[in-house]
PDB file of N, CA and C in Angstrom:
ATOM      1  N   UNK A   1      22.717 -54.450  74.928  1.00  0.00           N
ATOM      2  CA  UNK A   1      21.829 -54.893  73.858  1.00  0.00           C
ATOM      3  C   UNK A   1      22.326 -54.323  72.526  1.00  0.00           C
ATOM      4  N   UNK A   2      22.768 -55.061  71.513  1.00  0.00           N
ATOM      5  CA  UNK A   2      23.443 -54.642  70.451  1.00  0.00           C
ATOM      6  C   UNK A   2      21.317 -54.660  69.305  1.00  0.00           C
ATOM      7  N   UNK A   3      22.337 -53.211  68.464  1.00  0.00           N
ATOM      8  CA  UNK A   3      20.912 -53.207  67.504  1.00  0.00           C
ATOM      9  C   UNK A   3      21.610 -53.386  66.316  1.00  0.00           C
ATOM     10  N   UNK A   4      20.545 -54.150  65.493  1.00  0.00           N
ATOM     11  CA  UNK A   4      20.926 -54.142  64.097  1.00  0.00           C
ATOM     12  C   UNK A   4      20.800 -52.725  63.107  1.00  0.00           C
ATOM     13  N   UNK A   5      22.093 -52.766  62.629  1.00  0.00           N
ATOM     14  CA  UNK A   5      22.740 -51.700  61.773  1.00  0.00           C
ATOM     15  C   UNK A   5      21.318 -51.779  60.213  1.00  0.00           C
ATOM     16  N   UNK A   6      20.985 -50.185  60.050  1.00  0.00           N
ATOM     17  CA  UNK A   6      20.181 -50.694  59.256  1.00  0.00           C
ATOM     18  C   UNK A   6      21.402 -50.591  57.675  1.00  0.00           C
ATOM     19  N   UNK A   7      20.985 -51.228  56.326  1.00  0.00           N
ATOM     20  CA  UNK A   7      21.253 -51.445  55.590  1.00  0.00           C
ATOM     21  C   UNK A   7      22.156 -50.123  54.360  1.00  0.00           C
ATOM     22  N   UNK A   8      23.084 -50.566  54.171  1.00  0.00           N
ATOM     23  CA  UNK A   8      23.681 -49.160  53.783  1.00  0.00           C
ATOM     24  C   UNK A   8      23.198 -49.349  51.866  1.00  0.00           C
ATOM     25  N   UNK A   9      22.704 -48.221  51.965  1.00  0.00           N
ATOM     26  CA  UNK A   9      22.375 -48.074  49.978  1.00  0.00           C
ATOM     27  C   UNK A   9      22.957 -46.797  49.437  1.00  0.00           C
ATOM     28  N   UNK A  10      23.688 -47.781  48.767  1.00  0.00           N
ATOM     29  CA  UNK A  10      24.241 -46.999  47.086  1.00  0.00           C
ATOM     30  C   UNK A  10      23.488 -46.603  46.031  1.00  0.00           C
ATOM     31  N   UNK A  11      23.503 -45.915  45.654  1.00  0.00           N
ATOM     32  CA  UNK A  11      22.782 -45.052  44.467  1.00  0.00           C
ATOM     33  C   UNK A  11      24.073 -45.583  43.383  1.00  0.00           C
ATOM     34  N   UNK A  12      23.873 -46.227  42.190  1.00  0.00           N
ATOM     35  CA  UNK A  12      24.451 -46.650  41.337  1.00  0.00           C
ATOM     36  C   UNK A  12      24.336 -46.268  39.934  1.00  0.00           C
ATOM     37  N   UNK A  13      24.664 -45.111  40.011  1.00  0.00           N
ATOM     38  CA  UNK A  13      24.442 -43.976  39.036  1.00  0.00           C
ATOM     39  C   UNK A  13      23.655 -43.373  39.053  1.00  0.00           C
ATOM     40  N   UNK A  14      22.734 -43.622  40.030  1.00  0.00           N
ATOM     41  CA  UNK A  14      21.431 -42.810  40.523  1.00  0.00           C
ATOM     42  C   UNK A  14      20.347 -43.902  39.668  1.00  0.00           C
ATOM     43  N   UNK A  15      20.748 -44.869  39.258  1.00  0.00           N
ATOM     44  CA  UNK A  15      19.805 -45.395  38.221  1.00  0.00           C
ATOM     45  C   UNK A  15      19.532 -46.978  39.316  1.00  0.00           C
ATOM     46  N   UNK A  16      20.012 -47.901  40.279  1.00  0.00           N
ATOM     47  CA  UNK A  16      19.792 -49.049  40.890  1.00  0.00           C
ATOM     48  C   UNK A  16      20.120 -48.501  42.239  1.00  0.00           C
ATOM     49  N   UNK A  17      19.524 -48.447  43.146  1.00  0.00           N
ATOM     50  CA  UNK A  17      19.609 -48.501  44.857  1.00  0.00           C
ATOM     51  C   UNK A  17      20.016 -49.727  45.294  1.00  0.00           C
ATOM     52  N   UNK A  18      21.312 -50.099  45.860  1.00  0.00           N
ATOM     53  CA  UNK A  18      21.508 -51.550  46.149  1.00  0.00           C
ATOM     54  C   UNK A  18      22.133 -51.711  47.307  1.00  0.00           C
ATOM     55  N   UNK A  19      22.557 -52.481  47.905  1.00  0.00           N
ATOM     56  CA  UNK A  19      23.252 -52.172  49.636  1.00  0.00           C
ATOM     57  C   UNK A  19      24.741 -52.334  49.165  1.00  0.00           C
ATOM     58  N   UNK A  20      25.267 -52.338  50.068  1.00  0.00           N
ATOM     59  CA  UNK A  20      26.716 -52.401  49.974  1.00  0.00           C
ATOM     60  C   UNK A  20      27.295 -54.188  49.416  1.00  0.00           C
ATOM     61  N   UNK A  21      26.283 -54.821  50.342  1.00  0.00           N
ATOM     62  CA  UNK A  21      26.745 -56.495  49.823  1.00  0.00           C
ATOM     63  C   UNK A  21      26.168 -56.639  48.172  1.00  0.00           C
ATOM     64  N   UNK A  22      25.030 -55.988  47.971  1.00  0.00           N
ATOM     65  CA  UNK A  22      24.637 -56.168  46.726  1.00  0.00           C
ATOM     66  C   UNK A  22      25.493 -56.031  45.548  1.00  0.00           C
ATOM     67  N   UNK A  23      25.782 -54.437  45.785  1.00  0.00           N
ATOM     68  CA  UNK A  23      27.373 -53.901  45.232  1.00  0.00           C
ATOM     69  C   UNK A  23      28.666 -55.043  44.840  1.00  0.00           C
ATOM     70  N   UNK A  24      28.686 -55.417  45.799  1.00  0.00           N
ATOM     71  CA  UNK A  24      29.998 -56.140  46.013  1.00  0.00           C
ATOM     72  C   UNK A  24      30.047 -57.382  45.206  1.00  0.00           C
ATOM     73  N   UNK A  25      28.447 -57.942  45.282  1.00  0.00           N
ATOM     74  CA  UNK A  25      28.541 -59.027  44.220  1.00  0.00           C
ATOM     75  C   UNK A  25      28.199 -59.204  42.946  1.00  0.00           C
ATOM     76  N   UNK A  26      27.210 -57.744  43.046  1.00  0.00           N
ATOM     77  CA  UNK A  26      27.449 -57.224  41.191  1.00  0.00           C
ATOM     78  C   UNK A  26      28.692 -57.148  40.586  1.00  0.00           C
ATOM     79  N   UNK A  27      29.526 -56.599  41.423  1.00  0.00           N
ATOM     80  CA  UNK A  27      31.119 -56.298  41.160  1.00  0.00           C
ATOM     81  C   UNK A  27      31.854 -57.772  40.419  1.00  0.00           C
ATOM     82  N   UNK A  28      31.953 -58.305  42.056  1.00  0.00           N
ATOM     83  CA  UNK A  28      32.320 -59.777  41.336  1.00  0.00           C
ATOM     84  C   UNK A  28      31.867 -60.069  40.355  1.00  0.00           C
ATOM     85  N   UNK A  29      30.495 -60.399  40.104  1.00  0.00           N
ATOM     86  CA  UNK A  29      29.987 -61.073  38.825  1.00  0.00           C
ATOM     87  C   UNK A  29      30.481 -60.285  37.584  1.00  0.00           C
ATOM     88  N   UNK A  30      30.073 -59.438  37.354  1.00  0.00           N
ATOM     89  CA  UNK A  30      30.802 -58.464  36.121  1.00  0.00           C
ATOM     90  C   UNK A  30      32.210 -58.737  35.829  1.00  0.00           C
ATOM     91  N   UNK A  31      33.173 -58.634  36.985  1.00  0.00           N
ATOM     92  CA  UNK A  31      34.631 -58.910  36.874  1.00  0.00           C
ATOM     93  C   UNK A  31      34.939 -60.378  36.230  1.00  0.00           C
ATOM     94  N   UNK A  32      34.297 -61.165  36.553  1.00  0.00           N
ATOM     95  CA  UNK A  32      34.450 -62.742  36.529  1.00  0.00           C
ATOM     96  C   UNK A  32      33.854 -62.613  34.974  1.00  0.00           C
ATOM     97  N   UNK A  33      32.679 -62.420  34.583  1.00  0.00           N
ATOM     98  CA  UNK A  33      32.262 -62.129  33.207  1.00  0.00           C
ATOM     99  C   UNK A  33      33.115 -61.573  32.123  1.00  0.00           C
ATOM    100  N   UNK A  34      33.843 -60.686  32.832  1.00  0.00           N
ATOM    101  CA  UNK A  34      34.742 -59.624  31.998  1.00  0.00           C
ATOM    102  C   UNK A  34      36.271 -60.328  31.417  1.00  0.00           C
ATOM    103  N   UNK A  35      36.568 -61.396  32.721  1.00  0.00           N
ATOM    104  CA  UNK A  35      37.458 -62.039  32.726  1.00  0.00           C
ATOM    105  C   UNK A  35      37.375 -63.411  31.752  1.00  0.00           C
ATOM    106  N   UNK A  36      36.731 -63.784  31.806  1.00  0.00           N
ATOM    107  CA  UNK A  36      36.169 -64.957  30.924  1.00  0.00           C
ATOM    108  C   UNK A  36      36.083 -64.545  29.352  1.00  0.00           C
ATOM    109  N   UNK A  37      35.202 -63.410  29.073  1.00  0.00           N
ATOM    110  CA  UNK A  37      34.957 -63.023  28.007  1.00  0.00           C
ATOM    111  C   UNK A  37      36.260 -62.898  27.355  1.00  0.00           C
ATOM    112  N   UNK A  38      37.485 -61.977  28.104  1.00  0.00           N
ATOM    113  CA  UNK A  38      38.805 -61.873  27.738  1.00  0.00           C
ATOM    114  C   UNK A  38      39.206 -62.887  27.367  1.00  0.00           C
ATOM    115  N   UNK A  39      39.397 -64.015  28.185  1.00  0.00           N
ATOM    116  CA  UNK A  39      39.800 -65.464  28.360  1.00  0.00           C
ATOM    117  C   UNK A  39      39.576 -66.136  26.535  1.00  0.00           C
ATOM    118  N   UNK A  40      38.605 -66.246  26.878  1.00  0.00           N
ATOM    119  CA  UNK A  40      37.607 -66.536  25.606  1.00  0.00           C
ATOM    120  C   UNK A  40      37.938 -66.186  24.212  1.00  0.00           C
ATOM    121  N   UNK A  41      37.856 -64.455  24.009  1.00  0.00           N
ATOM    122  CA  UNK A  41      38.716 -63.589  22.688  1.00  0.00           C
ATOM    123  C   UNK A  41      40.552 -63.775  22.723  1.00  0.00           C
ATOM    124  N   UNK A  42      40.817 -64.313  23.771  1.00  0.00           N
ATOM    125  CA  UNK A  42      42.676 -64.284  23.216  1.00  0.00           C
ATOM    126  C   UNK A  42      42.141 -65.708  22.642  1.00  0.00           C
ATOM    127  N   UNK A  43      41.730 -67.314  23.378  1.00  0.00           N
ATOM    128  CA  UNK A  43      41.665 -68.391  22.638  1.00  0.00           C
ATOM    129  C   UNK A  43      41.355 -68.818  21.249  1.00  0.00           C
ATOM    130  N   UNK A  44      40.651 -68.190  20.949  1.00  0.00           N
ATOM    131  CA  UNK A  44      39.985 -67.747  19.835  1.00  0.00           C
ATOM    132  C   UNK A  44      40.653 -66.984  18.878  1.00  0.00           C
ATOM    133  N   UNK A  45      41.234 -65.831  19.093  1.00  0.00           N
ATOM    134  CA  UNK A  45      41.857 -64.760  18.354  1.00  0.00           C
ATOM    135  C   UNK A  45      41.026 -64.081  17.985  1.00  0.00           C
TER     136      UNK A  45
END
C-alpha cells in the first residue's frame, strides 16, 4: 500500500510558505517575465 508523500514547503525568505511545485512555477514565471522584459529594452533601446 503506497501512502501519499505529504507536501514539501519552502519558506521563501521566511516571508511566502509554498511547496516545492509552487516554487518551481514562480521560478518559471519570473524567468519568462525577466526574459521578455530584456527582450523588450534591447528592441526598443
Amino acid at each position: 500500500m503506497r501512502r501519499e508523500r505529504e507536501p514539501v514547503w519552502i519558506k521563501y525568505y521566511g516571508l511566502v510558505p509554498m511547496t516545492k511545485r509552487g516554487y518551481l512555477i514562480a521560478l518559471t514565471v519570473a524567468g519568462g517575465t525577466a526574459v521578455v522584459f530584456c527582450l523588450v529594452a534591447t528592441v526598443l533601446g
